[in-house]
C-alpha atoms as a PDB file:
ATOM      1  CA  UNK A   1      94.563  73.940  87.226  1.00  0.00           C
ATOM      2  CA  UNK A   2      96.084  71.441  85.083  1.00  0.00           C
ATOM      3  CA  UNK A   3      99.589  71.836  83.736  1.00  0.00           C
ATOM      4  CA  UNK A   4     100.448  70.479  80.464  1.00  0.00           C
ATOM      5  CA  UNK A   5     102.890  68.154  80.193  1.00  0.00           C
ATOM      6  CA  UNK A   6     105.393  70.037  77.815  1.00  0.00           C
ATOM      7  CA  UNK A   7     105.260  73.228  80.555  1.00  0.00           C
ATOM      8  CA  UNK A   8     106.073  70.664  83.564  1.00  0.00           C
ATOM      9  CA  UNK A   9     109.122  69.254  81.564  1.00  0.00           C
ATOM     10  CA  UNK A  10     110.534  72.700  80.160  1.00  0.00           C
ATOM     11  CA  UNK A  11     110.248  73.449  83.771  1.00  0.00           C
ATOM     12  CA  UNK A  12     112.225  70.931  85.330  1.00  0.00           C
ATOM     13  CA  UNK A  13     114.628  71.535  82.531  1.00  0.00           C
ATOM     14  CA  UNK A  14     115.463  74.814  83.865  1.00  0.00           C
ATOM     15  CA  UNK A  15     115.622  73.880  87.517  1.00  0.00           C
ATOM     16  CA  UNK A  16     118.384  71.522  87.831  1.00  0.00           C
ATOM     17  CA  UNK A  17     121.474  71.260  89.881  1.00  0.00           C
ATOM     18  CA  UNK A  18     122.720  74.067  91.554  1.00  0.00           C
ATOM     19  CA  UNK A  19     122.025  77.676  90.542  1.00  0.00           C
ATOM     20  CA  UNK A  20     118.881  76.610  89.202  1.00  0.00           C
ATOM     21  CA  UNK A  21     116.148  79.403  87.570  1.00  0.00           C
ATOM     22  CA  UNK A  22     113.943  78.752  90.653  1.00  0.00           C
ATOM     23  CA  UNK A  23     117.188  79.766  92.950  1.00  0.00           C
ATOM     24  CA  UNK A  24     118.313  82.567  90.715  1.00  0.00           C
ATOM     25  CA  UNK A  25     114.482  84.055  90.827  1.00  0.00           C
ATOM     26  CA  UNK A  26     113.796  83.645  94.202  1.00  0.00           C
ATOM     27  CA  UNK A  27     117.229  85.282  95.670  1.00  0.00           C
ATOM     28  CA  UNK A  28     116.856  88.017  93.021  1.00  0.00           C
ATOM     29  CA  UNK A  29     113.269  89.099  94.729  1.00  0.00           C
ATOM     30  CA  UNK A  30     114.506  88.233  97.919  1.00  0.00           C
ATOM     31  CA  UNK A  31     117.553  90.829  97.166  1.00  0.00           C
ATOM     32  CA  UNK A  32     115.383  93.293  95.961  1.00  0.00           C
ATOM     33  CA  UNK A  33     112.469  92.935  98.523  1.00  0.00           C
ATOM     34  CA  UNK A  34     110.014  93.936  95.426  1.00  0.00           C
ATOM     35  CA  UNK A  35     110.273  93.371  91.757  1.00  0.00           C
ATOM     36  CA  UNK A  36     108.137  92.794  88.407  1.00  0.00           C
ATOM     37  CA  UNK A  37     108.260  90.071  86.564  1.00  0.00           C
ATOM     38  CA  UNK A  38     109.825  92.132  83.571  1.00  0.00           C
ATOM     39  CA  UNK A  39     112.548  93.412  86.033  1.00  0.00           C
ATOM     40  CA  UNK A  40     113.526  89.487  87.030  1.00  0.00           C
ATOM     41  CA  UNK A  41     113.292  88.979  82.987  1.00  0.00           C
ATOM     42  CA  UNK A  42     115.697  91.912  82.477  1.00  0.00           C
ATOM     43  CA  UNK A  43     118.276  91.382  85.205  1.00  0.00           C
ATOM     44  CA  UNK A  44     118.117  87.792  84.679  1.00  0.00           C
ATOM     45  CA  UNK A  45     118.107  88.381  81.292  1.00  0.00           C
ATOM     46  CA  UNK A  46     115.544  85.289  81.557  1.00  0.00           C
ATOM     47  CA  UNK A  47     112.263  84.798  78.812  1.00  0.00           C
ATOM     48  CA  UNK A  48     108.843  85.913  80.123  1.00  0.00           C
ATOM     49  CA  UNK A  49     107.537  82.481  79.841  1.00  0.00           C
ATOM     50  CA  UNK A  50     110.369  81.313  82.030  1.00  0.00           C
ATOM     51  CA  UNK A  51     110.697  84.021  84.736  1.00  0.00           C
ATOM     52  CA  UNK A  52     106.934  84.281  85.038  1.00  0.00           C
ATOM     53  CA  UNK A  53     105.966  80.639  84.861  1.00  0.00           C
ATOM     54  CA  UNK A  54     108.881  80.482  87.858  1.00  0.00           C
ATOM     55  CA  UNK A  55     107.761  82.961  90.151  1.00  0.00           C
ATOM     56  CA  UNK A  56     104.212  81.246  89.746  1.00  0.00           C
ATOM     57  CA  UNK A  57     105.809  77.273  91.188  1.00  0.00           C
ATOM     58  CA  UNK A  58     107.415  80.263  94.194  1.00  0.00           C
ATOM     59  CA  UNK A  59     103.755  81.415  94.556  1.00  0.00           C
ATOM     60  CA  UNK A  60     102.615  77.992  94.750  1.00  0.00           C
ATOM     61  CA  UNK A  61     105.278  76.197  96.741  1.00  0.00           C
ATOM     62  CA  UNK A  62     104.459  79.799  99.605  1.00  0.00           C
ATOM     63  CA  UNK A  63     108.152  81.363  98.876  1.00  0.00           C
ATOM     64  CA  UNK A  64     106.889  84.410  97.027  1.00  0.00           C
ATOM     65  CA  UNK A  65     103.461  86.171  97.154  1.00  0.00           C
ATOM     66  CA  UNK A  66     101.732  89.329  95.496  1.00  0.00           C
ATOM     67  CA  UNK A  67     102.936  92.513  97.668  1.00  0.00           C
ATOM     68  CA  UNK A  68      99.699  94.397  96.295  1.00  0.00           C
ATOM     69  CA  UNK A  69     101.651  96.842  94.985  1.00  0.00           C
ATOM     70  CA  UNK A  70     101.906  97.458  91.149  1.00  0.00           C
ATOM     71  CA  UNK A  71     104.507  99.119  88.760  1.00  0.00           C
ATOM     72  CA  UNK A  72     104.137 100.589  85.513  1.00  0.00           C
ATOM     73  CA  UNK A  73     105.959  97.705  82.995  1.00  0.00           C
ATOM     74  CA  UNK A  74     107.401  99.322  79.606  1.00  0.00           C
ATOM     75  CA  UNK A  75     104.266  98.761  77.862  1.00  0.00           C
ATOM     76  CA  UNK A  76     102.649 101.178  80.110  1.00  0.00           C
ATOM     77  CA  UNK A  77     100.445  98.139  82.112  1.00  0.00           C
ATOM     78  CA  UNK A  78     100.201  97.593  85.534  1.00  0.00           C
ATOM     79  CA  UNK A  79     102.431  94.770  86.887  1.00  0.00           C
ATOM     80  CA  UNK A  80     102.843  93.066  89.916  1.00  0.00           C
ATOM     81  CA  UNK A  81     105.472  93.552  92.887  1.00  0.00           C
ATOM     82  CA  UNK A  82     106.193  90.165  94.265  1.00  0.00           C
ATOM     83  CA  UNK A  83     108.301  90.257  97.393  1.00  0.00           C
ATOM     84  CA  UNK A  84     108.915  87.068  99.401  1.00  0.00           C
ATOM     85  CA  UNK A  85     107.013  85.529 102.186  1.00  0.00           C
ATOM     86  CA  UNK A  86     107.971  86.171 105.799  1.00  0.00           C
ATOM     87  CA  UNK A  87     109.501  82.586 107.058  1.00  0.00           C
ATOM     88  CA  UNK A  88     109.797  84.352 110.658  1.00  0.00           C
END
């Protein structure tokens, strides 16, 4: 799939130096052991397109993958758990 270049840069401009997004995402689900997107949004206090275009670069780079288990989000929908991957 091919990322525009305006998503790549807004990206990076959330993931620099210490403490980045990527960081703050990561040990949030890693703290929680499963969480929603919205949930990361809320505690993070973070913008949808942010926290959920951040836990996709964790899915892709094999930190974080889809538990298969779902929550109810409050718009009523169906969300994802992510949890992260076992590094045993």
């Amino acid at each position: 799939m091919l990322m525009q270049q305006t998503s790549i840069d807004a990206y990076k401009s959330i993931n620099r130096g210490n403490n980045s997004m990527k960081d703050r995402v990561y040990d949030l689900i890693k703290e929680y052991e499963l969480i929603s997107c919205e949930e990361a949004e809320i505690y993070l206090e973070g913008k949808h397109q942010s926290i959920s275009s951040t836990i996709r670069h964790l899915v892709l780079d094999g930190l974080v993958e889809n538990s298969l288990l779902t929550t109810k989000n409050t718009s009523g929908r169906m969300a994802i758990l992510w949890k992260t991957v076992d590094q045993t």
